[in-house]
N, C-alpha and C. Protein backbone atom coordinates (compact mmCIF):
# COMPACT_ATOMS: atom_id res chain seq x y z
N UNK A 1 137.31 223.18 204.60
CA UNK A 1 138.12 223.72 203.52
C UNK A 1 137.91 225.22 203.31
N UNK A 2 136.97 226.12 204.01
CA UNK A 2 136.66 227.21 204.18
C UNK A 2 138.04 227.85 204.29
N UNK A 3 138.81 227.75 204.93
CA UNK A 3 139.77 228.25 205.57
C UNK A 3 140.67 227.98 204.70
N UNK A 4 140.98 227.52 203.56
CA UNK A 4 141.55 227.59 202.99
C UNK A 4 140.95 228.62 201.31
N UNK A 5 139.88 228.82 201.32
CA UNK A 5 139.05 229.46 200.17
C UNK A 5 138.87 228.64 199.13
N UNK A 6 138.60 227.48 199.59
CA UNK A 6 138.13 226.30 198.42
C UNK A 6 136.53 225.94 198.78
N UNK A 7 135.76 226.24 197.80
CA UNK A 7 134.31 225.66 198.55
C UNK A 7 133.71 224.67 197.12
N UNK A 8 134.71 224.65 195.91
CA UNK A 8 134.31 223.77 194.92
C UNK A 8 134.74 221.95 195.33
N UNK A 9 133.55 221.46 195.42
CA UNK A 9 133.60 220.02 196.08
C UNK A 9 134.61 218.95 194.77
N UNK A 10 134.51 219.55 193.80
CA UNK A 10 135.65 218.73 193.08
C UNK A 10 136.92 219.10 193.30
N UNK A 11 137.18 220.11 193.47
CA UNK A 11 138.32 220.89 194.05
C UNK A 11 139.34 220.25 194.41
N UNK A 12 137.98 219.81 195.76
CA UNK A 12 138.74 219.75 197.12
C UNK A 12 139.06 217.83 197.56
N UNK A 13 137.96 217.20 196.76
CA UNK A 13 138.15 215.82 196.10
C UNK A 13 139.47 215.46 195.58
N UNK A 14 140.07 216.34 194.37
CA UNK A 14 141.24 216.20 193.82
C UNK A 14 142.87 216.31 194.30
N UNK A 15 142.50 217.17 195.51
CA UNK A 15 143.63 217.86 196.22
C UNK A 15 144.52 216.59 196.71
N UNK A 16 145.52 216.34 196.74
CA UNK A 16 146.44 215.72 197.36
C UNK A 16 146.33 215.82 198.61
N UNK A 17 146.67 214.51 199.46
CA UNK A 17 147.35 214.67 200.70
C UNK A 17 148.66 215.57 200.58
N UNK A 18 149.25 215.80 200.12
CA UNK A 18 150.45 216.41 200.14
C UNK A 18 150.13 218.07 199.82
N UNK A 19 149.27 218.36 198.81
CA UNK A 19 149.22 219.75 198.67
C UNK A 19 148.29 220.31 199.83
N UNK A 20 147.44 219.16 200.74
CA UNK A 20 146.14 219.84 201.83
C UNK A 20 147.40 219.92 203.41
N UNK A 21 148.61 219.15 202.96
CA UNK A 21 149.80 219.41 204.13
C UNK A 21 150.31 220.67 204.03
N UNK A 22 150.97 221.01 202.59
CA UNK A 22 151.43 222.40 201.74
C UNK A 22 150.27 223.38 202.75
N UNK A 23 148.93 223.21 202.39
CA UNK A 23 148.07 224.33 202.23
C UNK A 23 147.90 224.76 204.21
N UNK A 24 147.86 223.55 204.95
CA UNK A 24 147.69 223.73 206.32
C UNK A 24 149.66 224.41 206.93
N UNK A 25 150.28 224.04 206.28
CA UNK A 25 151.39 224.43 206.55
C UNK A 25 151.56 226.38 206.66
N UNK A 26 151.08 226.36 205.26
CA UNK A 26 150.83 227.91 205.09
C UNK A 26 150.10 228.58 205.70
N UNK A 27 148.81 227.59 206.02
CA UNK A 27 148.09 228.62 206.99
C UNK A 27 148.50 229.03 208.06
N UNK A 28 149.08 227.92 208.67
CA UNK A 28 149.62 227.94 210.05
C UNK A 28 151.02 229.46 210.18
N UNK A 29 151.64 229.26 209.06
CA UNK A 29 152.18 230.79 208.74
C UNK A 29 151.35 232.00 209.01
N UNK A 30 150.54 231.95 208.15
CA UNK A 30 149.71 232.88 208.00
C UNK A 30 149.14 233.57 209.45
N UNK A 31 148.39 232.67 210.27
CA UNK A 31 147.75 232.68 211.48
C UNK A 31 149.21 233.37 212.38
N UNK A 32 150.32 233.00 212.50
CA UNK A 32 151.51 233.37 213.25
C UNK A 32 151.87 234.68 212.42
N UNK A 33 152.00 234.96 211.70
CA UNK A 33 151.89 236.06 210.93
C UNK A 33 151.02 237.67 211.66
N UNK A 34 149.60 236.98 211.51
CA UNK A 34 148.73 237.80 211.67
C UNK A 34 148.67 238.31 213.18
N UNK A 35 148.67 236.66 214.16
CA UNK A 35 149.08 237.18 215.51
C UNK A 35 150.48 238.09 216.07
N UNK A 36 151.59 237.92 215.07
CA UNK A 36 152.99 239.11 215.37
C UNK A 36 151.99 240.39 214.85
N UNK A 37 151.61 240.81 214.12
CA UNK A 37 151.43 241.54 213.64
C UNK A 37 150.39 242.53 214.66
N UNK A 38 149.07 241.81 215.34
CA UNK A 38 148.51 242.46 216.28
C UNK A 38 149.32 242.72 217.20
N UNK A 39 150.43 242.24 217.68
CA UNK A 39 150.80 242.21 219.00
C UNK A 39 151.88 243.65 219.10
N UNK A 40 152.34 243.78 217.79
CA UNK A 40 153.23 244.81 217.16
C UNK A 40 152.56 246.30 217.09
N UNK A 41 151.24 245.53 216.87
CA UNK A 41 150.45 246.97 217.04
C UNK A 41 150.38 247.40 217.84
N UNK A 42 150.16 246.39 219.43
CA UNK A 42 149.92 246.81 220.59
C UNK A 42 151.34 247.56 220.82
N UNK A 43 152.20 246.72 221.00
CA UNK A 43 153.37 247.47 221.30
C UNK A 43 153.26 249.16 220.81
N UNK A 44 153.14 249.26 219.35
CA UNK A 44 152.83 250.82 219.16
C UNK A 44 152.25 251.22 219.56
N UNK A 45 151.10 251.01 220.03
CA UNK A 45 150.37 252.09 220.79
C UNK A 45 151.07 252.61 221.95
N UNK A 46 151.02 251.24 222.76
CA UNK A 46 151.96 251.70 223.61
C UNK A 46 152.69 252.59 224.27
N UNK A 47 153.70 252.49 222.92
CA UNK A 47 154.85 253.25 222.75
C UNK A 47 154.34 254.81 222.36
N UNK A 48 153.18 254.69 221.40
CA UNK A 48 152.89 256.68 221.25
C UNK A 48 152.15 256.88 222.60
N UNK A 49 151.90 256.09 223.48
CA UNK A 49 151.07 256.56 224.22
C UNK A 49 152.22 256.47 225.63
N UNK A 50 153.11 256.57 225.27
CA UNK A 50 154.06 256.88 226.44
C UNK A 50 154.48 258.28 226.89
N UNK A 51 154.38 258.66 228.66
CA UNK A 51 154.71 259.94 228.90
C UNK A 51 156.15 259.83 229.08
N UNK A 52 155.77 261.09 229.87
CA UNK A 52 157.21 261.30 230.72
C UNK A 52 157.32 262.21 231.54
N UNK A 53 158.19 262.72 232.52
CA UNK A 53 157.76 264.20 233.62
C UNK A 53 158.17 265.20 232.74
N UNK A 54 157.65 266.00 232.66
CA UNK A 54 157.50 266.86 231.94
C UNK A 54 159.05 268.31 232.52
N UNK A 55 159.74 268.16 232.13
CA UNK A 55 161.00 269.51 232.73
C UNK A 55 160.46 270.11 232.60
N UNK A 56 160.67 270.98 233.89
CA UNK A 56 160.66 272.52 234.04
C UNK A 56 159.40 272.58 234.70
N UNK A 57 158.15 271.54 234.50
CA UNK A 57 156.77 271.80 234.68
C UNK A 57 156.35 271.98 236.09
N UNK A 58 155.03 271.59 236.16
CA UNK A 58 154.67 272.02 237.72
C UNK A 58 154.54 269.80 238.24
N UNK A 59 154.76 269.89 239.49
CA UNK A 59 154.48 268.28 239.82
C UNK A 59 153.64 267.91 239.27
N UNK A 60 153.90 266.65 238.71
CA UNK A 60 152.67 265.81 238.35
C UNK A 60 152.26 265.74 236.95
N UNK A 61 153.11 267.13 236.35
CA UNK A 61 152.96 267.66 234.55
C UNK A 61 153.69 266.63 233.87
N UNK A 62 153.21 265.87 233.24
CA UNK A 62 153.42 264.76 231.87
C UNK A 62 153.55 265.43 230.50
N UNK A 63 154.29 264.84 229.26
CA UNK A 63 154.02 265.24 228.23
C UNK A 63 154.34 263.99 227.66
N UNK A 64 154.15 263.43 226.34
CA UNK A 64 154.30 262.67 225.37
C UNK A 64 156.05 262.02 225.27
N UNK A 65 156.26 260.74 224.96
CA UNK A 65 157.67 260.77 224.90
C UNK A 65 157.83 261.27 223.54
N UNK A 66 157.18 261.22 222.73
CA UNK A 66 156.74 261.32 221.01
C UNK A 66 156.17 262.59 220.75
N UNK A 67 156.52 263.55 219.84
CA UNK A 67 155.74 264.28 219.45
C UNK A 67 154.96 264.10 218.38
N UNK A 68 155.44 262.91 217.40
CA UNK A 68 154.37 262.83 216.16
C UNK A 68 155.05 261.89 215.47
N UNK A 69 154.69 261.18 214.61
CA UNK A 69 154.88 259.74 213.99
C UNK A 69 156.52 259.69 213.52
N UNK A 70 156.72 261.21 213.15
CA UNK A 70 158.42 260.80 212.91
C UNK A 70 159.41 260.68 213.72
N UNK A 71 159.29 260.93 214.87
CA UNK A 71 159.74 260.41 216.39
C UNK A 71 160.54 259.32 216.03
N UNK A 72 159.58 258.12 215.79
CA UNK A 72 159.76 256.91 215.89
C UNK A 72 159.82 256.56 214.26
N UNK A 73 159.69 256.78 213.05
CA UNK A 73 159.74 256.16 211.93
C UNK A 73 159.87 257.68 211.03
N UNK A 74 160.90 257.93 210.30
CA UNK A 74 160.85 259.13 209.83
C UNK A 74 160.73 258.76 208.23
N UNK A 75 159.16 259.28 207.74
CA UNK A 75 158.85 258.63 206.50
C UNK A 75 159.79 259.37 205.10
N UNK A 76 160.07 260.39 205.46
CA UNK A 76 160.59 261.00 204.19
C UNK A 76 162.10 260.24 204.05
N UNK A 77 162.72 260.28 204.95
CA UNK A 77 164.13 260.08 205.16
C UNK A 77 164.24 258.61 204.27
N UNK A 78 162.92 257.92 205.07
CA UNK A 78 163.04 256.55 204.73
C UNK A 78 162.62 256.03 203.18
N UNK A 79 161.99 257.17 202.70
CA UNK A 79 161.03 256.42 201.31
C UNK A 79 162.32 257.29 200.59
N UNK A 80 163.56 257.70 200.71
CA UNK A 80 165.11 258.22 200.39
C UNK A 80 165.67 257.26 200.21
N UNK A 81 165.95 256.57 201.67
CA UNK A 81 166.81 255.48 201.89
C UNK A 81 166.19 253.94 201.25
N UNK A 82 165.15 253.95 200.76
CA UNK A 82 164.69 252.54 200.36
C UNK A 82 164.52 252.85 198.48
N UNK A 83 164.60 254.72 198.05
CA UNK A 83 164.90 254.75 196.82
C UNK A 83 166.59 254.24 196.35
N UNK A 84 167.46 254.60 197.73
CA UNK A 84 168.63 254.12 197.26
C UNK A 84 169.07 252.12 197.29
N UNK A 85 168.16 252.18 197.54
CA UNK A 85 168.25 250.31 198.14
C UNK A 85 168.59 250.17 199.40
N UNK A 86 168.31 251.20 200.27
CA UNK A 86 168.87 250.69 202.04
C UNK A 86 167.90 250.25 202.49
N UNK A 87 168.18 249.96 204.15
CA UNK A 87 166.93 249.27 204.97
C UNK A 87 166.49 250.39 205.56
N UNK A 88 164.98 250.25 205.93
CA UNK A 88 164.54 251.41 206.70
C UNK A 88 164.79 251.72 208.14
N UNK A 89 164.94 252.52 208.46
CA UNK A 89 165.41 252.79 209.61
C UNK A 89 164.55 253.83 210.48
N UNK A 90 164.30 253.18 212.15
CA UNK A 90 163.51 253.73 212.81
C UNK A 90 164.12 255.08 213.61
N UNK A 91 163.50 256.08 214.70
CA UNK A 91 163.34 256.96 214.97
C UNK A 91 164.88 257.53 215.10
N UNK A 92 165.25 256.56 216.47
CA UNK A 92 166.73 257.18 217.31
C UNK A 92 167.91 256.80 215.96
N UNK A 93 167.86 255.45 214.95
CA UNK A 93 168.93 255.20 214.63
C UNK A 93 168.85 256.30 213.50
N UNK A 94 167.67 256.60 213.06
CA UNK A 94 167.89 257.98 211.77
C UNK A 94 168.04 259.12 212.27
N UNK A 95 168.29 259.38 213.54
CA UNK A 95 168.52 260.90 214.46
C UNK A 95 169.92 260.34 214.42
N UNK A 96 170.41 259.61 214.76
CA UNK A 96 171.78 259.58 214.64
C UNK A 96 172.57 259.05 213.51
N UNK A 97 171.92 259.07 212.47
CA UNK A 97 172.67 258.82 211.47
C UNK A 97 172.37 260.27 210.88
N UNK A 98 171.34 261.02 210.88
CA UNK A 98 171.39 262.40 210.60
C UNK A 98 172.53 263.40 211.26
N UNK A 99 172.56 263.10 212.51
CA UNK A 99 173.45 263.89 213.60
C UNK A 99 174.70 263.71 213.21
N UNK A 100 175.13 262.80 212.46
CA UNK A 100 176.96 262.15 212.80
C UNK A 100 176.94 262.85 211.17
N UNK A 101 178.34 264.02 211.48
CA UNK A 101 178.81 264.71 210.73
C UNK A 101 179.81 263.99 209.37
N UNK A 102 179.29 264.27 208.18
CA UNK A 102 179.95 263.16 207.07
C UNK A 102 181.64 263.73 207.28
N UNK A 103 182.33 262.33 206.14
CA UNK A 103 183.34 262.19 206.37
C UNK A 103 184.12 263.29 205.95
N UNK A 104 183.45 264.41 204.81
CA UNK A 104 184.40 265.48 204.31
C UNK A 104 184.39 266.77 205.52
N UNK A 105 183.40 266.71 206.26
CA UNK A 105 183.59 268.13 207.49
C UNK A 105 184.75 267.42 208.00
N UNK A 106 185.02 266.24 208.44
CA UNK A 106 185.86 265.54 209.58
C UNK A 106 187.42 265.82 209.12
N UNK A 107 187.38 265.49 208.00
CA UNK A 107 188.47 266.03 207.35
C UNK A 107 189.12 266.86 207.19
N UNK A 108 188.20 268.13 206.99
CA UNK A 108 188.16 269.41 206.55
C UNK A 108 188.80 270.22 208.04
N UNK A 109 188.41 269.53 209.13
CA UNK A 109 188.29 269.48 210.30
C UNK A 109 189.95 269.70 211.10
N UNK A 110 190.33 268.45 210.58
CA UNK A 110 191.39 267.76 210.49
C UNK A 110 192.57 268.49 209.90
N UNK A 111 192.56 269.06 208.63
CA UNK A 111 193.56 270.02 207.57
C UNK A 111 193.44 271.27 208.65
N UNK A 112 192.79 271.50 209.05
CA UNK A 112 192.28 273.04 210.02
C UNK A 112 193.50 272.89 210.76
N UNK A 113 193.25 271.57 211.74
CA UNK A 113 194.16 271.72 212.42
C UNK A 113 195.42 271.29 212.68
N UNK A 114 195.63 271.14 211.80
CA UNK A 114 197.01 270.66 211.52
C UNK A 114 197.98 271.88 210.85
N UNK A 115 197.13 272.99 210.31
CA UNK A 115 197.71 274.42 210.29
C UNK A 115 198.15 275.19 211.17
């Protein structure tokens, strides 16, 4: 019952078959949980620890695919977008939602040339 954080022997006397099903159910969450979660890490590393050939350089010159954590997760943008109620959004899809010109230039764009 360790594994569940019960070590009071009346406790654990009283517990239902049904709530010690509940409680192994959850763990079993929990445990799948914890294992995505390492494996996610690995993947990040990974991923900051990825090169690439370096342009322009001399043979054999590598550099980072990443230059620094907002590469891949851009925190300001995001602690913006989760004040407005959106979902957070990782590296490439907030470079291109930054990049794509709003709807009033397009417009504006548009009246131009139609003069």
């Amino acid at each position: 019952m360790s594994e569940f954080g019960i070590y009071d022997l009346d406790q654990i006397e009283m517990m239902t078959l049904t709530e010690f099903n509940y409680r192994m159910y959850s763990l079993e969450y929990e445990k799948l949980k914890e294992e995505f979660e390492t494996y996610k890490l690995a993947f990040a590393i990974r991923d900051a620890q990825a090169e690439q050939k370096k342009r322009g350089g001399k043979k054999g010159e590598v550099e980072y695919v990443f230059k620094g954590p907002n590469d891949i997760i851009d925190y300001e943008n995001n602690v913006k977008r989760l004040n407005r109620g959106e979902p957070v959004k990782f590296g490439s899809e907030s470079r291109r939602e930054a990049n794509k010109p709003s709807l009033d230039v397009l417009k504006q764009i548009q009246q131009f040339n139609k003069k």
